[in-house]
N, C-alpha and C. Protein backbone atom coordinates (compact mmCIF):
# COMPACT_ATOMS: atom_id res chain seq x y z
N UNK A 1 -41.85 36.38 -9.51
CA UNK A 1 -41.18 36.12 -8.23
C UNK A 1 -42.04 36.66 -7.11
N UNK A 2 -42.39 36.37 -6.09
CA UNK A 2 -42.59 36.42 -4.63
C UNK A 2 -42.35 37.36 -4.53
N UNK A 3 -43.16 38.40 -3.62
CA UNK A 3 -42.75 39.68 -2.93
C UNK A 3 -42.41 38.99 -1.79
N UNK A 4 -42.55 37.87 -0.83
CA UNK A 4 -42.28 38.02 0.15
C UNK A 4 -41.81 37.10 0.99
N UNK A 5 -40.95 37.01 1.49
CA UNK A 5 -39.87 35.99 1.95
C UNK A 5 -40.58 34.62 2.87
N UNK A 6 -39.91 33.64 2.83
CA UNK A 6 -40.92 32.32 2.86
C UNK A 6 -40.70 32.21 4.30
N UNK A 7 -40.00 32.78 4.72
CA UNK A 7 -40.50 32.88 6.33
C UNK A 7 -39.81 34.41 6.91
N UNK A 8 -40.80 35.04 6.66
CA UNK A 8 -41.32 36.55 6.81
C UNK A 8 -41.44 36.95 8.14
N UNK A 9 -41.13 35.86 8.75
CA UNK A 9 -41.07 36.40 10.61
C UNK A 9 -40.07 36.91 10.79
N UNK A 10 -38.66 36.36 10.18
CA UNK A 10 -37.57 36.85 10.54
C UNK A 10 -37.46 36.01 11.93
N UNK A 11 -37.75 34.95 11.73
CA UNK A 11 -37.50 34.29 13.28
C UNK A 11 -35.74 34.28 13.80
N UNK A 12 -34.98 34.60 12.78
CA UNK A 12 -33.73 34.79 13.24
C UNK A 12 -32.82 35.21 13.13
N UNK A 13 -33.43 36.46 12.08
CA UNK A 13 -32.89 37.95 11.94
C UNK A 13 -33.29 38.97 12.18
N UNK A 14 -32.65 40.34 12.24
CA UNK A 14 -33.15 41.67 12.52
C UNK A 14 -31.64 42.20 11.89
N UNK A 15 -32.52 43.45 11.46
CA UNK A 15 -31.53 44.69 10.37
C UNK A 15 -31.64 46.08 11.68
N UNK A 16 -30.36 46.51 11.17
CA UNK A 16 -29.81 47.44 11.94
C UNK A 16 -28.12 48.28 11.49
N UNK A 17 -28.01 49.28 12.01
CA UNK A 17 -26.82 49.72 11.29
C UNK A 17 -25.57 48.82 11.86
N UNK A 18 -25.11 48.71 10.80
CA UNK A 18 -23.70 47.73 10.91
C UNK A 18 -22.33 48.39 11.07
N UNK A 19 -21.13 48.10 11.67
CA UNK A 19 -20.30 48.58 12.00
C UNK A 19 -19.44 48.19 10.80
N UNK A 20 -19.43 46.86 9.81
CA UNK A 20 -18.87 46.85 8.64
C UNK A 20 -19.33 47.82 7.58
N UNK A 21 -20.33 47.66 7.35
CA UNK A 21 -20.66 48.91 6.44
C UNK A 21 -22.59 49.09 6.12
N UNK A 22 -22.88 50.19 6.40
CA UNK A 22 -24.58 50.55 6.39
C UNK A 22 -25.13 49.45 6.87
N UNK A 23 -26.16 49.00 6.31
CA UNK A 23 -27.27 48.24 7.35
C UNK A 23 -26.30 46.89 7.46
N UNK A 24 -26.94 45.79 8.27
CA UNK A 24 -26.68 44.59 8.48
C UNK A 24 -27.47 44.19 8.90
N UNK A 25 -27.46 42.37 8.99
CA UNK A 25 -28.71 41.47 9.47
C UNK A 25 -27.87 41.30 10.92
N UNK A 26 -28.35 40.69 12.04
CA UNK A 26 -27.87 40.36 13.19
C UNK A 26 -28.87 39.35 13.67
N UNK A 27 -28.15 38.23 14.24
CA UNK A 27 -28.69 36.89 14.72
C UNK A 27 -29.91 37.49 15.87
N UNK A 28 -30.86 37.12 16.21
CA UNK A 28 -31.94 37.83 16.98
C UNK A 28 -31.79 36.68 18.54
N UNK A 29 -31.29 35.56 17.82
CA UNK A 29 -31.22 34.27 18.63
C UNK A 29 -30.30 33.03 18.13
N UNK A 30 -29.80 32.35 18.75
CA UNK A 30 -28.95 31.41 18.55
C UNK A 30 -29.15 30.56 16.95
N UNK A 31 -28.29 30.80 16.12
CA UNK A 31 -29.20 30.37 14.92
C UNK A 31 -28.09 29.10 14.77
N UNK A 32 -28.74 27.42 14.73
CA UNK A 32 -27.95 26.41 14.35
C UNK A 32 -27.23 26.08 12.97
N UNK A 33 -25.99 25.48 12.85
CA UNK A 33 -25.51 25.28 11.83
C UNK A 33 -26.38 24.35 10.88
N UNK A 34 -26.23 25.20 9.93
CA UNK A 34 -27.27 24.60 8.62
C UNK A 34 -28.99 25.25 8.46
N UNK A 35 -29.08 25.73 9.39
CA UNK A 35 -30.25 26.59 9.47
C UNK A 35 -30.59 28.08 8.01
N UNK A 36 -31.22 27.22 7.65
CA UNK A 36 -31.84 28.60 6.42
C UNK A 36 -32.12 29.84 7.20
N UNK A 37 -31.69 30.76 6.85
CA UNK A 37 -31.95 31.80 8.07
C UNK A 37 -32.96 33.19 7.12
N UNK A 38 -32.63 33.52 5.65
CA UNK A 38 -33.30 33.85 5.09
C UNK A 38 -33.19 33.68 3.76
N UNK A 39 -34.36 33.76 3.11
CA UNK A 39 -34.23 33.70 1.44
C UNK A 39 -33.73 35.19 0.75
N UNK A 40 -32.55 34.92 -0.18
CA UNK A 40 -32.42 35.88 -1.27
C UNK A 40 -33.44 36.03 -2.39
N UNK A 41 -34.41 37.11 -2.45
CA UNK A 41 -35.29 36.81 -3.21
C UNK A 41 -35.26 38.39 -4.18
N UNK A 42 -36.47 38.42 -5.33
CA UNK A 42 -35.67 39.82 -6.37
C UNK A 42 -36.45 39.49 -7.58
N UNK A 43 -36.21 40.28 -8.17
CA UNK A 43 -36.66 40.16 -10.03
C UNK A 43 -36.11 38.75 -10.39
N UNK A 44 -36.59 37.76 -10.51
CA UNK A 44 -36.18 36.53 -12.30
C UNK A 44 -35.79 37.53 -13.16
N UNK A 45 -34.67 37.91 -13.68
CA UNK A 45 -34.38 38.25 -14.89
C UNK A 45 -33.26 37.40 -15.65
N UNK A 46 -32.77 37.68 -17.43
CA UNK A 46 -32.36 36.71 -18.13
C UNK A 46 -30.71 37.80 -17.77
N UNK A 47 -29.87 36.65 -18.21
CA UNK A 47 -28.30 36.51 -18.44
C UNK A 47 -28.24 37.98 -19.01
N UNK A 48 -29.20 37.80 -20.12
CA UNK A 48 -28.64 39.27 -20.97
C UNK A 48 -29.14 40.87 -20.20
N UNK A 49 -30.28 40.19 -19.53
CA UNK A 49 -31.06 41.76 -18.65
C UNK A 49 -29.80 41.44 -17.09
N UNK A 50 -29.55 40.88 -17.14
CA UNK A 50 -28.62 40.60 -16.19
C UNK A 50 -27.38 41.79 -15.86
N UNK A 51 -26.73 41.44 -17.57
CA UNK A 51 -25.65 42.16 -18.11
C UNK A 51 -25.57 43.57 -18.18
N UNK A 52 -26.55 43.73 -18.39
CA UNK A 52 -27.49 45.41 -18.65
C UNK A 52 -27.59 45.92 -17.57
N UNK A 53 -28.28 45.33 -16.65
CA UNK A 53 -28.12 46.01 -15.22
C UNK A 53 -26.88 46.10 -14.70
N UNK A 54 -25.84 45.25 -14.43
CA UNK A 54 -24.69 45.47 -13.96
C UNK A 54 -23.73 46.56 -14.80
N UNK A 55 -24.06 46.33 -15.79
CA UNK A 55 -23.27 47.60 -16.69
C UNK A 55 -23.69 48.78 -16.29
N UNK A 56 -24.60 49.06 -15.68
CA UNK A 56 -25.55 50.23 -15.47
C UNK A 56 -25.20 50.71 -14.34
N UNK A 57 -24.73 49.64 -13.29
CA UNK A 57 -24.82 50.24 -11.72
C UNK A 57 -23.01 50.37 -12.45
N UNK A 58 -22.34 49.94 -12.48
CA UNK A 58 -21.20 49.77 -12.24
C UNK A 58 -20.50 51.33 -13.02
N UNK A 59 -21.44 51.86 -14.23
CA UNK A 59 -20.99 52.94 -14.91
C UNK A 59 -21.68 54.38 -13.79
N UNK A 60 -22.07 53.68 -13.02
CA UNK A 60 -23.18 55.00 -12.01
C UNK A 60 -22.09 55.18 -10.98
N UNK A 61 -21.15 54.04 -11.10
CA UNK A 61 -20.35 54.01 -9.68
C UNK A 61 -19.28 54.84 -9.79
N UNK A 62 -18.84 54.67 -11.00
CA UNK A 62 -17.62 55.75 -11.37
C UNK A 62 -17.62 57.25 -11.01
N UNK A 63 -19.06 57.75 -10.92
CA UNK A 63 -19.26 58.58 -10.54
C UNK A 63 -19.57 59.25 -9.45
N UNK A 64 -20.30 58.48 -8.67
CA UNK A 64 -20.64 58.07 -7.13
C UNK A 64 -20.40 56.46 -6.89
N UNK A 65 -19.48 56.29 -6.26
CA UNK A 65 -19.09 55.06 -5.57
C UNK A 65 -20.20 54.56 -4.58
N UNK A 66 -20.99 55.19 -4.03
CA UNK A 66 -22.10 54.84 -3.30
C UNK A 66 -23.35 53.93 -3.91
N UNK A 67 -23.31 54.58 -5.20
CA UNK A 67 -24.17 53.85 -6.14
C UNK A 67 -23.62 52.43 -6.52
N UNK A 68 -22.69 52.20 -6.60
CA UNK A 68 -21.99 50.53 -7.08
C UNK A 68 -22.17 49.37 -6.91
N UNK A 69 -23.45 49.38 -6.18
CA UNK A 69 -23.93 48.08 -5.26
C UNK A 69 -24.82 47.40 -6.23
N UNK A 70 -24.26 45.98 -6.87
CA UNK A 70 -24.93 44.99 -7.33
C UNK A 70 -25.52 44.13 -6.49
N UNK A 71 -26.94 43.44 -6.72
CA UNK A 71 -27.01 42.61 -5.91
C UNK A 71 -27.90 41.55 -6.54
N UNK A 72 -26.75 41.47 -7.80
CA UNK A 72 -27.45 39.71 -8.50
C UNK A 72 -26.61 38.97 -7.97
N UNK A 73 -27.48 37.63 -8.12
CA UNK A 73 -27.14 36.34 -7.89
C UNK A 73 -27.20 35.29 -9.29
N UNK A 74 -26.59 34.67 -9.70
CA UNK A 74 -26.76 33.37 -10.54
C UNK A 74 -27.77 32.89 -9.89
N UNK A 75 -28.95 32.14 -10.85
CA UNK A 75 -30.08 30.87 -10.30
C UNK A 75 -29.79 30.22 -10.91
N UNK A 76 -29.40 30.13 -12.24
CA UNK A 76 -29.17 28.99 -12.89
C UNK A 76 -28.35 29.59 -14.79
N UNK A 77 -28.13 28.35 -15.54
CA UNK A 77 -27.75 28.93 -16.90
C UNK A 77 -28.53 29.87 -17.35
N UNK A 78 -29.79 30.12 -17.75
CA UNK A 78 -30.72 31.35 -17.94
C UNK A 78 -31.21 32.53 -16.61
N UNK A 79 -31.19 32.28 -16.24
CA UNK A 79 -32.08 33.23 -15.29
C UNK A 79 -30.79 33.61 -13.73
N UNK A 80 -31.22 35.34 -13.66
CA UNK A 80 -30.49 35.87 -12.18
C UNK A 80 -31.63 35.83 -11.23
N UNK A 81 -31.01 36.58 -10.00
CA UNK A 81 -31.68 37.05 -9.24
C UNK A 81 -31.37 38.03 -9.29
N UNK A 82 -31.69 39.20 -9.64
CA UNK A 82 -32.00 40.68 -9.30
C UNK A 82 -32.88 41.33 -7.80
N UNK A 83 -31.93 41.09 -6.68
CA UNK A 83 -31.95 41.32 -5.77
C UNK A 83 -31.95 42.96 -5.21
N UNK A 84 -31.72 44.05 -5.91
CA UNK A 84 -32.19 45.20 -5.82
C UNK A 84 -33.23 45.60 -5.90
N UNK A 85 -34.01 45.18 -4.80
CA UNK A 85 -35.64 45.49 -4.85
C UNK A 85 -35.75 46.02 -3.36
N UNK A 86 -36.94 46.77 -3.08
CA UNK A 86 -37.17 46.92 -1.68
C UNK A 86 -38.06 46.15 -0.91
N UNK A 87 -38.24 45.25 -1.27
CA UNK A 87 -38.96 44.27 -0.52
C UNK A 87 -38.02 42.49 -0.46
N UNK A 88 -36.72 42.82 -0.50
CA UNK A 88 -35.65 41.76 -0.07
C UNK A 88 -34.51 42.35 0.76
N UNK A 89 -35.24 42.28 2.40
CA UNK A 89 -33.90 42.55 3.13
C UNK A 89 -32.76 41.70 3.40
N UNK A 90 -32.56 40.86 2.45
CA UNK A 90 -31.05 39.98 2.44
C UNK A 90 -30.30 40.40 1.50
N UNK A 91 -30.42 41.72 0.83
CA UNK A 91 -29.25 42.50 0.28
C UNK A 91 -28.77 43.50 1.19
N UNK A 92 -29.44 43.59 2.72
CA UNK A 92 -28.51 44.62 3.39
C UNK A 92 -27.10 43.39 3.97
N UNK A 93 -26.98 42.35 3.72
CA UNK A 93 -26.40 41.17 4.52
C UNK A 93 -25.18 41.84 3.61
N UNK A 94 -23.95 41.93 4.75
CA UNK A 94 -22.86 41.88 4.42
C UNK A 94 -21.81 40.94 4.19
N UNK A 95 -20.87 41.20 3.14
CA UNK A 95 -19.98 40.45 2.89
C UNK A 95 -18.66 40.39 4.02
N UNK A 96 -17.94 39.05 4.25
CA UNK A 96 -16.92 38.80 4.96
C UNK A 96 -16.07 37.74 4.42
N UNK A 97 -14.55 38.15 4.45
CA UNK A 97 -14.05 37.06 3.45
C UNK A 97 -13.84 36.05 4.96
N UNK A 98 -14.60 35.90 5.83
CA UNK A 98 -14.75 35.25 6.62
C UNK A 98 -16.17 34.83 7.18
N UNK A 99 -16.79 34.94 6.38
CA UNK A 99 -18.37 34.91 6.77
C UNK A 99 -18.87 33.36 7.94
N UNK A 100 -19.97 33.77 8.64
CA UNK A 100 -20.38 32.20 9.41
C UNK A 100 -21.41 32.19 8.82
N UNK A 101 -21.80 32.70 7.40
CA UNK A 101 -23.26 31.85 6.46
C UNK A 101 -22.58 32.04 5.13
N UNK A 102 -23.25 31.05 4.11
CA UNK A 102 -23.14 31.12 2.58
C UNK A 102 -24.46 31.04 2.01
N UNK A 103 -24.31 31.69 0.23
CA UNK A 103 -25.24 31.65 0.15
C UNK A 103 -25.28 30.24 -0.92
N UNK A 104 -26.77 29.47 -0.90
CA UNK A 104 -27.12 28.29 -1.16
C UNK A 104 -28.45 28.26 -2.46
N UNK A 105 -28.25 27.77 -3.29
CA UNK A 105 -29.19 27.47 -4.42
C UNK A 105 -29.57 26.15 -4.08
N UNK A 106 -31.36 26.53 -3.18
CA UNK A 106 -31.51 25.04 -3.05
C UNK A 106 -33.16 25.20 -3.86
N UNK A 107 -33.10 24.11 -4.56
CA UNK A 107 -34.36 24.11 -5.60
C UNK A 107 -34.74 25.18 -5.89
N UNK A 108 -33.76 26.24 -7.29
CA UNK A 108 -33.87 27.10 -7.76
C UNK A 108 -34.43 28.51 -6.61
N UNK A 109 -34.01 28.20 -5.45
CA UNK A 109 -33.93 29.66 -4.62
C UNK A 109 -33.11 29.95 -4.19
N UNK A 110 -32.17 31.22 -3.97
CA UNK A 110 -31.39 31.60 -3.18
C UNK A 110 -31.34 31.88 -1.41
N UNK A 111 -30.63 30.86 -0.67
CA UNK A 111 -30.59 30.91 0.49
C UNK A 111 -29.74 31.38 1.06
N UNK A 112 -29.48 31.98 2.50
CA UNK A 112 -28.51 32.41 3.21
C UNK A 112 -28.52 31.51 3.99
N UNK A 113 -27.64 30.22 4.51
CA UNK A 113 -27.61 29.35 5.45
C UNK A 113 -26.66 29.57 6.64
N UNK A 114 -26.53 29.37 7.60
CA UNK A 114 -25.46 29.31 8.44
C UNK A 114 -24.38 28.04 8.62
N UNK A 115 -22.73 28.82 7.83
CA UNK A 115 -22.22 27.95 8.23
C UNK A 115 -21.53 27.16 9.21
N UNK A 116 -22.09 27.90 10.21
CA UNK A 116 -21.49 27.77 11.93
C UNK A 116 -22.72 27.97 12.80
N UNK A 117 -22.67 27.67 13.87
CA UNK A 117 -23.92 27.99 14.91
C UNK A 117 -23.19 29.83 15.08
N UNK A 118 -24.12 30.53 14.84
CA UNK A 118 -24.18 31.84 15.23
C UNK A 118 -24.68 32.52 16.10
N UNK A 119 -24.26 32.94 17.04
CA UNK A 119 -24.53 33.80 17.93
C UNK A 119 -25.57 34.75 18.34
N UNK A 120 -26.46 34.81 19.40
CA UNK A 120 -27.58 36.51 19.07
C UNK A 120 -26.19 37.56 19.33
N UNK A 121 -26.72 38.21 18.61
CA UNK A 121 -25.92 39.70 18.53
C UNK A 121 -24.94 39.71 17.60
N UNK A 122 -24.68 38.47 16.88
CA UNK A 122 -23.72 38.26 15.69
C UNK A 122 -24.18 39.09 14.81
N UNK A 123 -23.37 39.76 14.02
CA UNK A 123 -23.84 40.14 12.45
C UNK A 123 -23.38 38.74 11.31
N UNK A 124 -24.83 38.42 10.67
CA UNK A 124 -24.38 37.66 9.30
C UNK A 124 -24.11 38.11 8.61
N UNK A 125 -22.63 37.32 8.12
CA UNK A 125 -22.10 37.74 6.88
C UNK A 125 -21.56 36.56 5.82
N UNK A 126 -21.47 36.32 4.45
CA UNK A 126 -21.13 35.92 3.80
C UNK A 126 -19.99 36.23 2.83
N UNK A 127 -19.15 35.37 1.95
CA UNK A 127 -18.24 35.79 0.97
C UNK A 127 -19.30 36.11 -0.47
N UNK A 128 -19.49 37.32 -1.15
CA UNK A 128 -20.16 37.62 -1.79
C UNK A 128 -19.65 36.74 -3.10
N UNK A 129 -18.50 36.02 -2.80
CA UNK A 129 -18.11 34.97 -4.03
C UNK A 129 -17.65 36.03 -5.36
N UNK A 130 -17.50 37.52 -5.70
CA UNK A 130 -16.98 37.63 -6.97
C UNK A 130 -15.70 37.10 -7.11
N UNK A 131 -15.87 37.53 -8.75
CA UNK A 131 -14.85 37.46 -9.48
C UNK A 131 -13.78 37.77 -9.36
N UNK A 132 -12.32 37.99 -9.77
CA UNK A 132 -11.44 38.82 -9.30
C UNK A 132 -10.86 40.11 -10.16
N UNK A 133 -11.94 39.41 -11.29
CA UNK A 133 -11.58 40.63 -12.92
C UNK A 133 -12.19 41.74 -12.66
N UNK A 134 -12.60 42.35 -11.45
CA UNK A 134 -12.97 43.89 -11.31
C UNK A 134 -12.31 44.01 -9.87
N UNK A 135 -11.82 43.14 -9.36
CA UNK A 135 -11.09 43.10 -7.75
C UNK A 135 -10.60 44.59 -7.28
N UNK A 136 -10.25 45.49 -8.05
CA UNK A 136 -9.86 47.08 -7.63
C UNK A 136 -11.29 47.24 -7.19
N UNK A 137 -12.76 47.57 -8.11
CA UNK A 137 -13.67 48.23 -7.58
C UNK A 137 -14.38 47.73 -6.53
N UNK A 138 -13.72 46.84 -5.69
CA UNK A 138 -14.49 45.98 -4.44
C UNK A 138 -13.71 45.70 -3.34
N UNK A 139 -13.12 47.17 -2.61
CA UNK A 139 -12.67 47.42 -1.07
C UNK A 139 -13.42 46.18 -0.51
N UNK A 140 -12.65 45.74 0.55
CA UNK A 140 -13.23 45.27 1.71
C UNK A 140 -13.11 45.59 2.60
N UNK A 141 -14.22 46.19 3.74
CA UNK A 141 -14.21 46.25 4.79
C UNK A 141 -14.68 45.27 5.94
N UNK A 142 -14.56 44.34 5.97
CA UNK A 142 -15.00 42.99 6.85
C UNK A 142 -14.16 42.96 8.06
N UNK A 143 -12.90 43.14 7.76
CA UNK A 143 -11.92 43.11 9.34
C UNK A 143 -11.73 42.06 9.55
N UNK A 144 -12.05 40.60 9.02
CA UNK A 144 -11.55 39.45 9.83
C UNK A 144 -10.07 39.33 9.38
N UNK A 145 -9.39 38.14 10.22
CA UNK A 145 -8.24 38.54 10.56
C UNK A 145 -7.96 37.40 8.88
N UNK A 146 -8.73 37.07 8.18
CA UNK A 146 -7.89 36.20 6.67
C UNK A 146 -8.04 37.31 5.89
N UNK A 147 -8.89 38.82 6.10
CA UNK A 147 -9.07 39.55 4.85
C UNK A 147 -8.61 39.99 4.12
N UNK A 148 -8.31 39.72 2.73
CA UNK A 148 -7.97 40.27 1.66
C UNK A 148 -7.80 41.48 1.24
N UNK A 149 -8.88 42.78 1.96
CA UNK A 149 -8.64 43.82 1.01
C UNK A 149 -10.13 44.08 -0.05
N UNK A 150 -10.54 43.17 -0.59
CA UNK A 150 -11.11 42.79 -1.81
C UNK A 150 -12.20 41.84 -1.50
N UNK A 151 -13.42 42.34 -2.63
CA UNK A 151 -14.32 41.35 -2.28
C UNK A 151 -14.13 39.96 -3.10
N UNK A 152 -13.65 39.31 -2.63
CA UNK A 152 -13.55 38.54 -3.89
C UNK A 152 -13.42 36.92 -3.17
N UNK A 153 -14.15 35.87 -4.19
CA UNK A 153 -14.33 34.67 -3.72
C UNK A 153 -13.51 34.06 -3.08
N UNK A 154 -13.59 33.22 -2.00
CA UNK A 154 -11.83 32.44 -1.81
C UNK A 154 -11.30 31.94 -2.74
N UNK A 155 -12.06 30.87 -3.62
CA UNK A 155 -11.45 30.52 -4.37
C UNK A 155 -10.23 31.01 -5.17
N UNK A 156 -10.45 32.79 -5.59
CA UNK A 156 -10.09 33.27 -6.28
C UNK A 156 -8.84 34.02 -5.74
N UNK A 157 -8.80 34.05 -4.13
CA UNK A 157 -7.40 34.64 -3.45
C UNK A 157 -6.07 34.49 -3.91
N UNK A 158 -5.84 33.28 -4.42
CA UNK A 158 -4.53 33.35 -4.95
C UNK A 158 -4.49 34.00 -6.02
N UNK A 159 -5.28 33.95 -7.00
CA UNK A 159 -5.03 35.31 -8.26
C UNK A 159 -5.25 36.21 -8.30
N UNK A 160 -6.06 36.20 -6.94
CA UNK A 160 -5.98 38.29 -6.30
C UNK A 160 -4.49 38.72 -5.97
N UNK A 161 -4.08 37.60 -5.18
CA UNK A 161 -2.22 37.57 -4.48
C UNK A 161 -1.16 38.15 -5.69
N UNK A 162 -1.32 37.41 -6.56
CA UNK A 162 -0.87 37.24 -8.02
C UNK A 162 -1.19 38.75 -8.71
N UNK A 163 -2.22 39.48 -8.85
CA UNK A 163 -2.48 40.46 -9.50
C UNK A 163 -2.13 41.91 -8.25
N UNK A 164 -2.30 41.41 -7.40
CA UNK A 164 -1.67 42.42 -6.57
C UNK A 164 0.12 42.90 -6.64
N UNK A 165 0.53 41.58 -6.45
CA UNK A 165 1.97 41.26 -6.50
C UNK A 165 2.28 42.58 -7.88
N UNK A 166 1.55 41.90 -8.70
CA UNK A 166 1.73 42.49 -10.27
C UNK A 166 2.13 44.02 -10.33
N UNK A 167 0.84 44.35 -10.14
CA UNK A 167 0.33 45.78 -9.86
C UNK A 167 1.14 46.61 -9.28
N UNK A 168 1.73 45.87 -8.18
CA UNK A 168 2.85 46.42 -6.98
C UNK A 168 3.83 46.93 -8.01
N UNK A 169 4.32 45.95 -8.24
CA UNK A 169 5.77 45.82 -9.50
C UNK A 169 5.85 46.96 -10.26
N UNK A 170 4.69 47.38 -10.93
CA UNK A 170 4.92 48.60 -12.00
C UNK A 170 4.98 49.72 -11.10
């Protein structure tokens, strides 16, 4: 994999401390809808080194919650992105269960696109899309006014609703 992002200018981002949580990217300039704004880039590793690493951060977290930060991506049936590297600043990009970018697999790369024309001085953010089968260990702090609580995909909101409801009950 690439050490280095395919357009390395950052023509329309900049990192800085974020008011959602530690660093964030922020629009530098008016960025148009549909605009690639940066590549998610990281280790190629397999499904199974995949598994291994997440088991790893996630048992580090129990202990220090600070440590808990995954930052794979699916590329495809074999292969992640292992995005915990220091030379990919699109893992400081925060999650929003309201985000104005997603992220995009376009010819086996991970993109951050914008799904709205964004603002300079905006912070980008995306729905980090998990699962909802670990939904306790993934607070959300995003603040928009649909947020869940939880990092967790839209898709998956109603069986967050559902397991909350649950939970309540006992």
């Amino acid at each position: 994999m690439k050490k280095n992002n395919e357009e390395s200018s950052f023509e329309y981002i900049e990192f800085h401390k974020s008011p959602v949580h530690g660093m964030g990217g922020f629009a530098k300039k008016t960025i148009p809808k549909g605009t690639k704004i940066i590549e998610y880039i990281g280790d190629k590793i397999t499904k199974k080194e995949s598994d291994r690493r997440s088991e790893h951060v996630l048992n580090a977290a129990k202990e220090n919650p600070e440590k808990g930060a995954v930052y794979i991506f699916a590329l495809n049936k074999r292969y992640d992105i292992d995005g915990n590297v220091q030379w990919n600043p699109a893992r400081w990009l925060n999650h929003s269960c309201d985000g104005n970018a997603q992220a995009q697999n376009l010819n086996g790369h991970i993109w951050i696109v914008a799904k709205k024309t964004i603002l300079p001085g905006t912070e980008i953010t995306y729905n980090y899309g998990y699962d909802v089968e670990n939904w306790e260990e993934h607070l959300c702090r995003c603040g928009a006014k649909c947020c869940v609580g939880h990092i967790v995909a839209k898709e998956q909101w109603k069986k967050l609703a559902k397991l909350k409801a649950k939970k309540k009950e006992n």
